[in-house]
N, C-alpha and C. Protein backbone atom coordinates (compact mmCIF):
# COMPACT_ATOMS: atom_id res chain seq x y z
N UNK A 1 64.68 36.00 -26.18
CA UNK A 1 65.54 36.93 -25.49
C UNK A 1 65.06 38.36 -25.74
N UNK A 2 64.74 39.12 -24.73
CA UNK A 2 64.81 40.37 -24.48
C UNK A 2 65.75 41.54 -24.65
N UNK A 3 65.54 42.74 -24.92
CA UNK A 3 66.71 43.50 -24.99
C UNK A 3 65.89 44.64 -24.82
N UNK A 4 66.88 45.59 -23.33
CA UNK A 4 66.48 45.92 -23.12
C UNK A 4 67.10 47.35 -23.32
N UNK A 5 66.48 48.82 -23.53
CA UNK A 5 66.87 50.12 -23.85
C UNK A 5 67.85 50.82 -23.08
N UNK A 6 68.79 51.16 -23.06
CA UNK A 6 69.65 51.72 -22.20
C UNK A 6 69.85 53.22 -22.79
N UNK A 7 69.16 54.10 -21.52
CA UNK A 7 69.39 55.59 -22.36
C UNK A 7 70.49 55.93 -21.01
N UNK A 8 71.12 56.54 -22.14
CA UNK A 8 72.84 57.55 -21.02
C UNK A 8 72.41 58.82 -20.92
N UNK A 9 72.36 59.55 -19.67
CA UNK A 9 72.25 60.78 -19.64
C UNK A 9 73.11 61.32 -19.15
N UNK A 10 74.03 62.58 -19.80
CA UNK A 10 74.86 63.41 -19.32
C UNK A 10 74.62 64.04 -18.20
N UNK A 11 75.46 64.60 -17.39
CA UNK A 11 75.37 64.82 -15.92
C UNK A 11 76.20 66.04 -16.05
N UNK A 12 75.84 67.05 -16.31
CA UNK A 12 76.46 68.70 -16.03
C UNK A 12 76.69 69.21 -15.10
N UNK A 13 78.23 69.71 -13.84
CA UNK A 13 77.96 69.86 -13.05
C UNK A 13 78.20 71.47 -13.60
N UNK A 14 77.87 72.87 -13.28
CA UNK A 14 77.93 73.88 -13.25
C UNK A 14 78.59 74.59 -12.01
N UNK A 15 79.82 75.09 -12.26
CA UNK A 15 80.86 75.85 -11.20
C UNK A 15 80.80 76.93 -11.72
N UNK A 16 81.12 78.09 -11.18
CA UNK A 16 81.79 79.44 -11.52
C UNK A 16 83.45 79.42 -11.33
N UNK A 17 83.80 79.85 -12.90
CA UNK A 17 85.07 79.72 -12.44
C UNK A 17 85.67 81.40 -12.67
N UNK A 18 86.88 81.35 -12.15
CA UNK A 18 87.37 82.73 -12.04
C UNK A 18 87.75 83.47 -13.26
N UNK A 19 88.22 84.66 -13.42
CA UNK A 19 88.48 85.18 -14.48
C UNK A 19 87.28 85.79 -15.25
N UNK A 20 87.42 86.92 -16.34
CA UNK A 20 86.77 87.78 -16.78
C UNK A 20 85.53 86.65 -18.22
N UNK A 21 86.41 85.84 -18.45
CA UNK A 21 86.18 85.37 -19.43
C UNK A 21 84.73 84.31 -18.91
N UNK A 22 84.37 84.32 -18.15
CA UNK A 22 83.19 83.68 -17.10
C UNK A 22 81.87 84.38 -16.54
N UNK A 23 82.20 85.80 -17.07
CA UNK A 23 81.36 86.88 -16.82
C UNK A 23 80.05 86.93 -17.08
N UNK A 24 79.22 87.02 -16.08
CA UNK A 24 77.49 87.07 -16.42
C UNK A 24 77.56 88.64 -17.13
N UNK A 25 76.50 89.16 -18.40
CA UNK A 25 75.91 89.84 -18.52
C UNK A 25 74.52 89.93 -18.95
N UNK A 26 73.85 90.64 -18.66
CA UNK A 26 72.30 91.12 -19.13
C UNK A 26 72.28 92.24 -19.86
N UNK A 27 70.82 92.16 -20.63
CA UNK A 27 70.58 92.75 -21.90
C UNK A 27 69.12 93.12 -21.70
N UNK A 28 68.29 94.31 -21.58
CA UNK A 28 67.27 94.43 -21.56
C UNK A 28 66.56 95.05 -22.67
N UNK A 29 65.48 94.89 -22.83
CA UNK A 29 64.58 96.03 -24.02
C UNK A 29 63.12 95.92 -23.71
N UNK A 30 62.54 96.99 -23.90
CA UNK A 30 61.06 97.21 -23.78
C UNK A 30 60.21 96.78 -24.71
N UNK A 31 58.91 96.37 -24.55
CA UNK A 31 58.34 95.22 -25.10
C UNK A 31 57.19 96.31 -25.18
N UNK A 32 56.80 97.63 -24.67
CA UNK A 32 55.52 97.73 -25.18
C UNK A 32 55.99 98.86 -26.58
N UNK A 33 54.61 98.57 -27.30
CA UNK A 33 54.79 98.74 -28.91
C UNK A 33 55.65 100.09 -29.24
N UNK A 34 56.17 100.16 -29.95
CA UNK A 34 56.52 101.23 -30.43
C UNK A 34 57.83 101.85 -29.82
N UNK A 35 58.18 101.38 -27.94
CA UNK A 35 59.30 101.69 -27.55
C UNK A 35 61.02 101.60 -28.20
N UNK A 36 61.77 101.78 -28.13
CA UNK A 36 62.89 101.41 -28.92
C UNK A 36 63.93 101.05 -27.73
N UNK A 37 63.61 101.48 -26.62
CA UNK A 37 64.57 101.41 -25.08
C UNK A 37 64.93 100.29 -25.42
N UNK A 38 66.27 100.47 -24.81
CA UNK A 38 67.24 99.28 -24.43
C UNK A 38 68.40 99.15 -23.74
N UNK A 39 68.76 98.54 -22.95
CA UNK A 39 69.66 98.75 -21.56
C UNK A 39 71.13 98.48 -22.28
N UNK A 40 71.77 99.08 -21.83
CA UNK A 40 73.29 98.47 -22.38
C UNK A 40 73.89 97.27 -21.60
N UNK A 41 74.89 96.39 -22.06
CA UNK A 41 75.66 95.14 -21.77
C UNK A 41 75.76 95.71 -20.37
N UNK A 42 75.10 94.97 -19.50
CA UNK A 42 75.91 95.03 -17.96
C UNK A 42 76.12 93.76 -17.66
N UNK A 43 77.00 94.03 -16.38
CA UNK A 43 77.41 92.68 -15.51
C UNK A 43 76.28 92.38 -14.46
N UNK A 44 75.99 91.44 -14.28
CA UNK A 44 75.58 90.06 -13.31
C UNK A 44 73.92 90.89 -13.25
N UNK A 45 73.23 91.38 -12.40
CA UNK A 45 71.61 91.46 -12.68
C UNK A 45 71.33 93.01 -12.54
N UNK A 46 72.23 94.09 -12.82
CA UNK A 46 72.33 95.76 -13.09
C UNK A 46 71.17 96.06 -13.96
N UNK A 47 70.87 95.21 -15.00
CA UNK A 47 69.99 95.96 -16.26
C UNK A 47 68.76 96.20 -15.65
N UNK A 48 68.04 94.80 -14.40
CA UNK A 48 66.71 95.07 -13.60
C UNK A 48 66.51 97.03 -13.25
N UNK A 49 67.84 97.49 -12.78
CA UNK A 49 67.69 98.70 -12.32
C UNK A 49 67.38 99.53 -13.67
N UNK A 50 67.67 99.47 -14.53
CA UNK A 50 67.39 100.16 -16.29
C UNK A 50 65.86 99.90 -16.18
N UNK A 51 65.64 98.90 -15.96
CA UNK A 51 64.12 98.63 -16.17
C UNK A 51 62.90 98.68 -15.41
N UNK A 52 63.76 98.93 -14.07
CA UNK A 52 63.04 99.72 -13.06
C UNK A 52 63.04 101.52 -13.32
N UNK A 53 64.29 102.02 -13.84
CA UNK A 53 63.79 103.32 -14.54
C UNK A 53 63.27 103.81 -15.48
N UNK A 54 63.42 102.84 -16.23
CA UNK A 54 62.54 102.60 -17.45
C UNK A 54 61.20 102.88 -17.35
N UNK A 55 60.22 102.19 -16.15
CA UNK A 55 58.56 101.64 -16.09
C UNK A 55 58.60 102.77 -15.72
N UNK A 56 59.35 103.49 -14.50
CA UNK A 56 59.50 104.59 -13.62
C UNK A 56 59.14 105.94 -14.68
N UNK A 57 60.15 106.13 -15.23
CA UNK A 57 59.54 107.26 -16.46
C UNK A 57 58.44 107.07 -17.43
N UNK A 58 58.53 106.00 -17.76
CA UNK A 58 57.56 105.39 -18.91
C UNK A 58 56.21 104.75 -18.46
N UNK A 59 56.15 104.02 -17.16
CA UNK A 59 55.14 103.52 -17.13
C UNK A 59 54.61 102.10 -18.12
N UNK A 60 56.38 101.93 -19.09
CA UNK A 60 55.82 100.61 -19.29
C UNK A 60 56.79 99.36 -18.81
N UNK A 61 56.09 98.24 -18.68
CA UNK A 61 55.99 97.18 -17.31
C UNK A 61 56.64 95.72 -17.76
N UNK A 62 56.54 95.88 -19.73
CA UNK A 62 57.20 94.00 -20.25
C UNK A 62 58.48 94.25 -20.55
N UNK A 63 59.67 93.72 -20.00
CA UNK A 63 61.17 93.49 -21.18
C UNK A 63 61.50 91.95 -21.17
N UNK A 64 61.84 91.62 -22.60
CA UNK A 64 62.85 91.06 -23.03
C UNK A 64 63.88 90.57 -22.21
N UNK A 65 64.60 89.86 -21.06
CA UNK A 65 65.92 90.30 -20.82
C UNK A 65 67.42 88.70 -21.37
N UNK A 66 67.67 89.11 -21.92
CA UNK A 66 68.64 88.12 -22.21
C UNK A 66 69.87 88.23 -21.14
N UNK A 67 70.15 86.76 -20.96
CA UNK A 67 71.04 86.87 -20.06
C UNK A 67 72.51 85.75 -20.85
N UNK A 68 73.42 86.08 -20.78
CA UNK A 68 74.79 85.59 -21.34
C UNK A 68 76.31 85.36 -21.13
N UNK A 69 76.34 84.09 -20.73
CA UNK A 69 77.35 83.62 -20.15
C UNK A 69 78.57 83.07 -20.99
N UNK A 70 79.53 82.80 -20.75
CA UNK A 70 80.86 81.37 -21.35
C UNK A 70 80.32 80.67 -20.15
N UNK A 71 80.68 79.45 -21.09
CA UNK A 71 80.77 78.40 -20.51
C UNK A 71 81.71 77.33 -20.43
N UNK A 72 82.38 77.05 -19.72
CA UNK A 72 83.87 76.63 -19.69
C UNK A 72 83.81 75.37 -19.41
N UNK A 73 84.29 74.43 -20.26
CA UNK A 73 83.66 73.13 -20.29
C UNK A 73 84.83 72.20 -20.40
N UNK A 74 85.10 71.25 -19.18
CA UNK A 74 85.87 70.38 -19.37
C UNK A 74 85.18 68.83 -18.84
N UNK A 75 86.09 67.83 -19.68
CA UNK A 75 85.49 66.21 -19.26
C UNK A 75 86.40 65.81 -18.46
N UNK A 76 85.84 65.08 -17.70
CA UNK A 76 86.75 64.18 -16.54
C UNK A 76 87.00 62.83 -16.89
């Protein structure tokens, strides 16, 4: 007799749900040496524009950007 492997994989569906507490923000910082720049907590994809003024004055071109959500998690 045989036996055979049974792998379970979870199935995540991802919604946006309402309320503040669901809020995208981004986080940027400059990556070439010596810079210290860094964008403050914004909402949903604002910091790109920091880092478009950023290269703009500076001329430099790598960030970092962290992006940070809740995640509101219920089982069915």
């Amino acid at each position: 007799m045989t036996t055979a492997l049974t792998v379970v994989v979870p199935v995540y569906r991802m919604a946006k749900h309402p309320g503040r507490e669901s809020e995208v923000t981004l986080t940027a910082r400059c990556l070439a040496g010596g810079c210290v720049w860094e964008s403050e907590l914004t909402p949903g994809d604002a910091s790109s524009g920091g880092c478009e003024s950023h290269t703009a004055t500076t001329g430099h071109t790598t960030f970092a950007v962290t992006l940070e959500y809740v995640a509101l998690v219920t089982r069915e």
